[in-house]
C-alpha atoms as a PDB file:
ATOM      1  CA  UNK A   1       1.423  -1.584   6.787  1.00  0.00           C
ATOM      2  CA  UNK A   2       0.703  -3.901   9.853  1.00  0.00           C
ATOM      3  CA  UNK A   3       1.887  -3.181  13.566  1.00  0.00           C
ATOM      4  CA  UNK A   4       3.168  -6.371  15.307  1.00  0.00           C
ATOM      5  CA  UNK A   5       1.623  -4.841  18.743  1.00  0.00           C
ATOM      6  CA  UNK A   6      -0.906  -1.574  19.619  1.00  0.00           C
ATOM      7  CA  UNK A   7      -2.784  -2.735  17.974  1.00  0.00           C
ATOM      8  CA  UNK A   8      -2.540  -6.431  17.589  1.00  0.00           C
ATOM      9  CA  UNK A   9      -1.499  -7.959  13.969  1.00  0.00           C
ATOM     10  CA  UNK A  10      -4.128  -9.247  11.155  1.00  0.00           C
ATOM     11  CA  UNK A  11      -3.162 -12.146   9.330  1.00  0.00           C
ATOM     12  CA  UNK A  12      -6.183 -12.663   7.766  1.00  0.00           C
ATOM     13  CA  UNK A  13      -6.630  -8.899   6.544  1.00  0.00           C
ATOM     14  CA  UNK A  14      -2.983  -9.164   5.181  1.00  0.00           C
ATOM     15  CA  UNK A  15      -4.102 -11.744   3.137  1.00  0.00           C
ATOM     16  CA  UNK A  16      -7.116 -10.348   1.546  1.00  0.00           C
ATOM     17  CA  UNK A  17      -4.821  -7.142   0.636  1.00  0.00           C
ATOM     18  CA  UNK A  18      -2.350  -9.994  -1.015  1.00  0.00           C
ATOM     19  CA  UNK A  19      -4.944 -11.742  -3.133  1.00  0.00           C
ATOM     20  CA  UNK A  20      -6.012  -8.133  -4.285  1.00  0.00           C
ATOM     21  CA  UNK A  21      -2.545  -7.155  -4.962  1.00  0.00           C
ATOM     22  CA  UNK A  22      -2.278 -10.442  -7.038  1.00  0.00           C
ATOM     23  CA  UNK A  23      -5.573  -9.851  -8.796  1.00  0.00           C
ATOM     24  CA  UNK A  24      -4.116  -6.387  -9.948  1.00  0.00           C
ATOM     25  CA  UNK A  25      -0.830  -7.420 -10.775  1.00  0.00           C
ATOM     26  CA  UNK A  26       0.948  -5.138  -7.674  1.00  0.00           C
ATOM     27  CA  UNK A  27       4.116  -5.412  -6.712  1.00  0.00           C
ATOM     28  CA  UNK A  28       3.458  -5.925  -2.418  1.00  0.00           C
ATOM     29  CA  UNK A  29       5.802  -4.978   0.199  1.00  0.00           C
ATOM     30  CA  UNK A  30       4.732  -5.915   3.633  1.00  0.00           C
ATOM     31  CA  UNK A  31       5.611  -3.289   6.178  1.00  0.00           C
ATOM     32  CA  UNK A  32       5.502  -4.503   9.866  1.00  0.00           C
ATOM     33  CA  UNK A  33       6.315  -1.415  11.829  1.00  0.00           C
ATOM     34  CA  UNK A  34       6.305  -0.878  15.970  1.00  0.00           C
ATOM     35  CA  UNK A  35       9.003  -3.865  15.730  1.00  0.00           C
ATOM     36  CA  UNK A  36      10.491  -1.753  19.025  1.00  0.00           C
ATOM     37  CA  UNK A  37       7.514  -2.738  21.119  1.00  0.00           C
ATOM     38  CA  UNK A  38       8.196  -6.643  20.728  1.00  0.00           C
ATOM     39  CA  UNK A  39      11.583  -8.854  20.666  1.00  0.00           C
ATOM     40  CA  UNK A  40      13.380  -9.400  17.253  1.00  0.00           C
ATOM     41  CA  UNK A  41      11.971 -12.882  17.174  1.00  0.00           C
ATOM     42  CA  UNK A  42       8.504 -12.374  18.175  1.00  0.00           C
ATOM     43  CA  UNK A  43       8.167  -9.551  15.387  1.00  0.00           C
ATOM     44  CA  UNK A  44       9.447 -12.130  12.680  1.00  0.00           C
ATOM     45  CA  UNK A  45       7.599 -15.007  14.256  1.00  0.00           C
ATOM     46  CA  UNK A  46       4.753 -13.020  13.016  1.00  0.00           C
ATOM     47  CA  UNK A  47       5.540 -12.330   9.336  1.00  0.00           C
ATOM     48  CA  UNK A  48       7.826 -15.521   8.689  1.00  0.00           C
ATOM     49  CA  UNK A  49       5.302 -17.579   6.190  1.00  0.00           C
ATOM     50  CA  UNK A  50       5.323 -14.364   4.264  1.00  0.00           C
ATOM     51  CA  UNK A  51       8.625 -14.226   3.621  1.00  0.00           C
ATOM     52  CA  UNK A  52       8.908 -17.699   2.692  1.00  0.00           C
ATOM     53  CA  UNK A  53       6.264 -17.309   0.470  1.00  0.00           C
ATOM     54  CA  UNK A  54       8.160 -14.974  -1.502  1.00  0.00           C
ATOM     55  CA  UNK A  55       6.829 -11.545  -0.297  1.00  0.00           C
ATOM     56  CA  UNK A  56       9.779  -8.563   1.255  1.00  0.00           C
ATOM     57  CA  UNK A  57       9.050  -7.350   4.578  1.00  0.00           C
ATOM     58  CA  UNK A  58      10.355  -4.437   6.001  1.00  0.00           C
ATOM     59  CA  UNK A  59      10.344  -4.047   9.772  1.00  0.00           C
ATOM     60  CA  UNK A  60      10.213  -0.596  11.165  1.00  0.00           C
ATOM     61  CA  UNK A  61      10.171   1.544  13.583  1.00  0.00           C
ATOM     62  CA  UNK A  62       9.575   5.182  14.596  1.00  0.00           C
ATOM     63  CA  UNK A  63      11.292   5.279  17.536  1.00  0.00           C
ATOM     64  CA  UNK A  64      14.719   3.367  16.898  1.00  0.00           C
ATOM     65  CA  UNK A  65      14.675   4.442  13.203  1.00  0.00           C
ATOM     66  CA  UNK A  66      15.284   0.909  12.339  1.00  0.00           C
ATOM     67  CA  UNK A  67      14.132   0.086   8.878  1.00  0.00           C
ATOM     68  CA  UNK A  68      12.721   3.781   7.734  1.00  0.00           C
ATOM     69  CA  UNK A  69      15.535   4.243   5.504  1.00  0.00           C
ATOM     70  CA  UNK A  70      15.046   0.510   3.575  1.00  0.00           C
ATOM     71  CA  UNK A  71      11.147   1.933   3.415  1.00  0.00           C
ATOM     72  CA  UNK A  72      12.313   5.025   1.921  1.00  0.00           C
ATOM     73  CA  UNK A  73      14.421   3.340  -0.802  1.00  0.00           C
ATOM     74  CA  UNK A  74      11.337   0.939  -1.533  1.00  0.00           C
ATOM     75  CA  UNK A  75       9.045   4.154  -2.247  1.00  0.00           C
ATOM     76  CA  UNK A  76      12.003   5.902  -4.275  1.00  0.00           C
ATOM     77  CA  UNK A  77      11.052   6.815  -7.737  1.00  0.00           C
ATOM     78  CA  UNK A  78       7.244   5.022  -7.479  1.00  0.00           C
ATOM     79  CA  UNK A  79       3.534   5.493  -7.072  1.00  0.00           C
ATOM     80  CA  UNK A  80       2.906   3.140  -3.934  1.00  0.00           C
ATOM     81  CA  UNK A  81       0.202   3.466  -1.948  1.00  0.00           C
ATOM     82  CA  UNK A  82       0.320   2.766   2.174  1.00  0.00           C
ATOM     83  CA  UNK A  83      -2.872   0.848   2.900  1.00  0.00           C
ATOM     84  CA  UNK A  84      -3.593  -0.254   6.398  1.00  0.00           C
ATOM     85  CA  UNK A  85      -5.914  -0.244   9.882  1.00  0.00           C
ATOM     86  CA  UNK A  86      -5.973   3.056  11.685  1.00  0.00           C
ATOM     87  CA  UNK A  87      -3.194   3.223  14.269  1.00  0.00           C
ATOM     88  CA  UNK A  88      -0.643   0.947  12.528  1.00  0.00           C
ATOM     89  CA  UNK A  89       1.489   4.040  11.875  1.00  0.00           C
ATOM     90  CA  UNK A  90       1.365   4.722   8.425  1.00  0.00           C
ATOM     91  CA  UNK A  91       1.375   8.092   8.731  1.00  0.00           C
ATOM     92  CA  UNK A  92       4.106   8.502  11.273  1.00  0.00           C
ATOM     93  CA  UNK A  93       5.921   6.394   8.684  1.00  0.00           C
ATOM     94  CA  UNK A  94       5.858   8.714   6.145  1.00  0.00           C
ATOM     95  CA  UNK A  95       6.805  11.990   8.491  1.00  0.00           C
ATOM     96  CA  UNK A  96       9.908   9.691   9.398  1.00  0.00           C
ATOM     97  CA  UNK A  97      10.862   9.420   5.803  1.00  0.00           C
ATOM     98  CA  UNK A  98      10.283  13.122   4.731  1.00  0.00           C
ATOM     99  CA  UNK A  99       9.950  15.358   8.452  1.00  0.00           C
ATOM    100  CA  UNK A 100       8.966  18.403   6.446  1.00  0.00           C
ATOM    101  CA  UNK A 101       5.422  16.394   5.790  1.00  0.00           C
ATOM    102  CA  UNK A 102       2.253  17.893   7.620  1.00  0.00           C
ATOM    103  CA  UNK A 103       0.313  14.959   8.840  1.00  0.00           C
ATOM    104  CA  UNK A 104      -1.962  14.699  11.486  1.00  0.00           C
ATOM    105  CA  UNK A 105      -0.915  11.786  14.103  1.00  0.00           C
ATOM    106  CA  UNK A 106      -3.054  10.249  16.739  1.00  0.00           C
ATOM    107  CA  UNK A 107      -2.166   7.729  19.924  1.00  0.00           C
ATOM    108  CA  UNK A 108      -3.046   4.359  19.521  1.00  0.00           C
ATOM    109  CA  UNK A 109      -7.153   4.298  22.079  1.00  0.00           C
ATOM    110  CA  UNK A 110      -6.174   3.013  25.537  1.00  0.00           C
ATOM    111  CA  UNK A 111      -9.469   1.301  25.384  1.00  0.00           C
ATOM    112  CA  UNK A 112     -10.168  -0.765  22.686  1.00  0.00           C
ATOM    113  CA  UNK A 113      -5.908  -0.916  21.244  1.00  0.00           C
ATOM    114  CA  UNK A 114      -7.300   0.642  18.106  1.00  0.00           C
ATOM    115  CA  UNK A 115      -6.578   3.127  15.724  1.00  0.00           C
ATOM    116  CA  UNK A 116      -7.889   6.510  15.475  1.00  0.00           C
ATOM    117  CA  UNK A 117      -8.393   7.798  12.123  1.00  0.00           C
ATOM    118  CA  UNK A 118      -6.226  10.816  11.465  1.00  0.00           C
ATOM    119  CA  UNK A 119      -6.527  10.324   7.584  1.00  0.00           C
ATOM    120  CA  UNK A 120      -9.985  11.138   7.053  1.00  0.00           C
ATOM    121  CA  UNK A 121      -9.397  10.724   3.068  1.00  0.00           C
ATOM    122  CA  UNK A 122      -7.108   9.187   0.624  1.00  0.00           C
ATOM    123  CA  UNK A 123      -4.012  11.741   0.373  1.00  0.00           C
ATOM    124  CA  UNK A 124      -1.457  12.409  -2.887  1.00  0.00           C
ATOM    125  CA  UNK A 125       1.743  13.046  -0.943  1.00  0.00           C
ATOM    126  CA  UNK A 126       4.917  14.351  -3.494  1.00  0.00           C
ATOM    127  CA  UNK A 127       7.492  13.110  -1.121  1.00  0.00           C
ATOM    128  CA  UNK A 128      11.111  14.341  -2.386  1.00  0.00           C
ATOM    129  CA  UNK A 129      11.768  11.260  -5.123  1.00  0.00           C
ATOM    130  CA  UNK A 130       8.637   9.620  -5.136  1.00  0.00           C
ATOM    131  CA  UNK A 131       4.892   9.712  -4.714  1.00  0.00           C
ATOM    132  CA  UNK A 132       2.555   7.995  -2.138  1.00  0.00           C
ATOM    133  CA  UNK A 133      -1.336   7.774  -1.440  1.00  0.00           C
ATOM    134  CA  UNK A 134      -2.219   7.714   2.365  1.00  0.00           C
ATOM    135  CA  UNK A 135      -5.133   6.234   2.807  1.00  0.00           C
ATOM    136  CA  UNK A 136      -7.033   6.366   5.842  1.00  0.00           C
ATOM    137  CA  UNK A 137      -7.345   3.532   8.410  1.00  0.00           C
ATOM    138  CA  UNK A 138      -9.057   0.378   6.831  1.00  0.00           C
ATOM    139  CA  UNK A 139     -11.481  -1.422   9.539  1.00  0.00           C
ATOM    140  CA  UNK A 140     -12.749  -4.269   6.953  1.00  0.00           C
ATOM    141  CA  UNK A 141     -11.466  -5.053   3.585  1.00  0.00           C
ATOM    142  CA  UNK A 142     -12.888  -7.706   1.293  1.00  0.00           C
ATOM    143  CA  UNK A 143     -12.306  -8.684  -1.968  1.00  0.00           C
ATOM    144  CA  UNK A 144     -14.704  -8.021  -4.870  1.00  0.00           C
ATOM    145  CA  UNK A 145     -14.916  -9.238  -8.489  1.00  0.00           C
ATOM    146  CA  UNK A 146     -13.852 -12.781  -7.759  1.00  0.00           C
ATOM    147  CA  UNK A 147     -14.723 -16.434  -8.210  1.00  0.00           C
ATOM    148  CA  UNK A 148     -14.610 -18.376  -5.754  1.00  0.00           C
ATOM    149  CA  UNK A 149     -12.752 -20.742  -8.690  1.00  0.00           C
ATOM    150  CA  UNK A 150     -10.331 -17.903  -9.112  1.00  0.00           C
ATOM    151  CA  UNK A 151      -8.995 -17.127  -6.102  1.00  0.00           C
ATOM    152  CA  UNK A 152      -6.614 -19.847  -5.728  1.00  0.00           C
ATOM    153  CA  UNK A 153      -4.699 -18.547  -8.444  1.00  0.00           C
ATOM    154  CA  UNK A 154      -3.986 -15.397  -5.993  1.00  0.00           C
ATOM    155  CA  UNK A 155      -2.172 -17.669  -3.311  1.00  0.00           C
ATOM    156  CA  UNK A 156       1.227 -18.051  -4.898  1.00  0.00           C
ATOM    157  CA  UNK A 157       1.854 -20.874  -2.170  1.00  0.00           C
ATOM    158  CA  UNK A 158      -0.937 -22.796  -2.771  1.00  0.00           C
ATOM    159  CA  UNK A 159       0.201 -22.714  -6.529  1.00  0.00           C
ATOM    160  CA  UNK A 160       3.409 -24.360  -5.846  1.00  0.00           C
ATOM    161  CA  UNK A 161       1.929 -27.273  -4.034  1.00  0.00           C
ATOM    162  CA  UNK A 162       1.964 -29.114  -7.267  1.00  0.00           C
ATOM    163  CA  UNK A 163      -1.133 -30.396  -9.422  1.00  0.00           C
ATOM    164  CA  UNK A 164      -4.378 -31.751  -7.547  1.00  0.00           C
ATOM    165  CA  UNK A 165      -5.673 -34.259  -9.432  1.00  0.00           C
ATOM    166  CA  UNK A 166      -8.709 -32.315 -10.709  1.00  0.00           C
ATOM    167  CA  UNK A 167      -7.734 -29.127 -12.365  1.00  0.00           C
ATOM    168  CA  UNK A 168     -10.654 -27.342 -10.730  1.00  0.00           C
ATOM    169  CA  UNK A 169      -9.876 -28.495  -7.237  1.00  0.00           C
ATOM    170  CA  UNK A 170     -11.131 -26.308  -4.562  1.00  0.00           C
ATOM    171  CA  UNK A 171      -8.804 -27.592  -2.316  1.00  0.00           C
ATOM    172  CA  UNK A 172     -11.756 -28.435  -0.110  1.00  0.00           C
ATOM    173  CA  UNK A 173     -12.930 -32.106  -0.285  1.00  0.00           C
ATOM    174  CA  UNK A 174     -11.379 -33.474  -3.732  1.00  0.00           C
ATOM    175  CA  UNK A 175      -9.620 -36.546  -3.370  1.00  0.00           C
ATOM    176  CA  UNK A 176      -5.813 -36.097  -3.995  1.00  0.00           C
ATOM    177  CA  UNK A 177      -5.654 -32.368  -3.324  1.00  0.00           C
ATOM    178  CA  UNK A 178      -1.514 -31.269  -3.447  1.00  0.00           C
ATOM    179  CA  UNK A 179      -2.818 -28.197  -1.461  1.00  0.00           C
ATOM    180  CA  UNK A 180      -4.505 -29.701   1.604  1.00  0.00           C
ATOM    181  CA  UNK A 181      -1.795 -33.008   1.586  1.00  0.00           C
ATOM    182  CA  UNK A 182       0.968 -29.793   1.772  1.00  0.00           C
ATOM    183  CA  UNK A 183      -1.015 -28.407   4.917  1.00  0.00           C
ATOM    184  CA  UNK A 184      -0.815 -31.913   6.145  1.00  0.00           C
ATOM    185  CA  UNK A 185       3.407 -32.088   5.998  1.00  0.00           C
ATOM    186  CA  UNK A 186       3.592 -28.714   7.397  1.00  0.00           C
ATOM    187  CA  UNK A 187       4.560 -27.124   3.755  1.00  0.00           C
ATOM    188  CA  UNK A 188       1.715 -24.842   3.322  1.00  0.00           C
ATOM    189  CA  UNK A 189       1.035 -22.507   6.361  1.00  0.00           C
ATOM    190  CA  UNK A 190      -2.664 -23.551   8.080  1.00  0.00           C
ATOM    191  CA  UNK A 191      -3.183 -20.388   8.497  1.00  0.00           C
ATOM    192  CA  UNK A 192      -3.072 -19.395   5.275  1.00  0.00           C
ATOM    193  CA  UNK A 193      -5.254 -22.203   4.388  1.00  0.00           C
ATOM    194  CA  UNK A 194      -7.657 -21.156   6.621  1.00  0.00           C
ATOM    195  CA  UNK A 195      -7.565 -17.404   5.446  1.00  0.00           C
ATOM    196  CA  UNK A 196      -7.988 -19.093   1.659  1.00  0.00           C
ATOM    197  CA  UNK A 197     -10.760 -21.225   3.103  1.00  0.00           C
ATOM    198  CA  UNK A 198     -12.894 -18.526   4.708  1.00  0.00           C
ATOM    199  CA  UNK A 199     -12.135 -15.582   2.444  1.00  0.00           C
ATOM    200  CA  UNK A 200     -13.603 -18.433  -0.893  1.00  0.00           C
ATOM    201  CA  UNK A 201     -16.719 -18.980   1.661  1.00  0.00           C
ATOM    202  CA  UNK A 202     -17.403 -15.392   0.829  1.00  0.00           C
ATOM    203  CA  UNK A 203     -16.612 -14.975  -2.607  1.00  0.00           C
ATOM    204  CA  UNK A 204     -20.112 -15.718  -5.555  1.00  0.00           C
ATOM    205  CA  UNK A 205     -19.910 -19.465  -6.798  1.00  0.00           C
END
């Protein structure tokens, strides 16, 4: 669960939660919610290279309703768990979807535009066809138990840029890289690159 405003959108914390979804084999739904504080376009603007990776997004909102109902059909019948920074409105999410759930809810700090966290502790809700984990408000998230060689594999975009010409390209500096030639014509996202890039500077050799 991102917010696309209040506070501001991650892209590179979204993609370390997609390389560890990948790792684990997790079916990922990206959940942009507070679409009502930004125009139709801007909100999509923001999550657009997702969805043409491949990934669903669900835009929500609290306060028009708009999308709760497609979030409540994507939790029907699973074990999902709502991962996100404090203040993105996870919570509020889930009291949308089943009103009868006692959650604590905080405002969004004037200050700083962050979160404050209301979930102190990872939480088994029953919700009427379903069950969720809310977990409390994630300030940094890395990614553990991976190569630096592996983590390529995690990028499903990256795959489909074809065959470098050295099957352990790190998309870095080889000559004849499909990856970086694809940032080049605009077919891979440079942001994602970039997230791919700095997320393999910390991963062990």
């Amino acid at each position: 669960v991102f917010s696309v405003a209040n506070p501001a959108f991650s892209p590179r914390k979204l993609d370390r939660f997609l390389v560890v979804a990948e790792m684990n084999q997790l079916p990922a739904v990206i959940c942009a919610n507070k679409v009502d504080l930004v125009t139709p376009e801007e909100a999509h603007d923001q999550f657009r290279i997702y969805e043409a990776i491949g990934y669903r997004v669900l835009y929500t909102s609290i306060v028009t309703g708009e999308g709760v109902e497609a979030l409540r059909e994507a939790l029907r019948g699973k074990l999902s768990v709502l991962a996100g920074s404090s203040g993105v409105g996870k919570s509020s999410l889930l009291k949308a979807i089943q009103p009868s759930l006692a959650l604590r809810i905080a405002a969004v700090s004037g200050r700083k535009h962050e979160g404050r966290h209301t979930t102190t502790q990872a939480t088994l809700i029953h919700l009427d066809d379903g069950i969720v984990v809310d977990t409390p408000g994630i300030r940094e998230f890395g990614v553990a138990g991976l190569a630096r060689s592996e983590l390529g594999a995690y990028y499903p975009d990256l795959l489909a840029a074809g065959p470098c010409r050295f099957p352990d390209c790190t998309h870095q500096h080889e000559p004849d890289c499909a990856v970086r030639l694809g940032v080049e014509q605009g077919r891979i996202s440079a942001m994602r690159f970039d997230s791919y890039t700095k997320i393999r500077a910390t991963l062990r050799a």
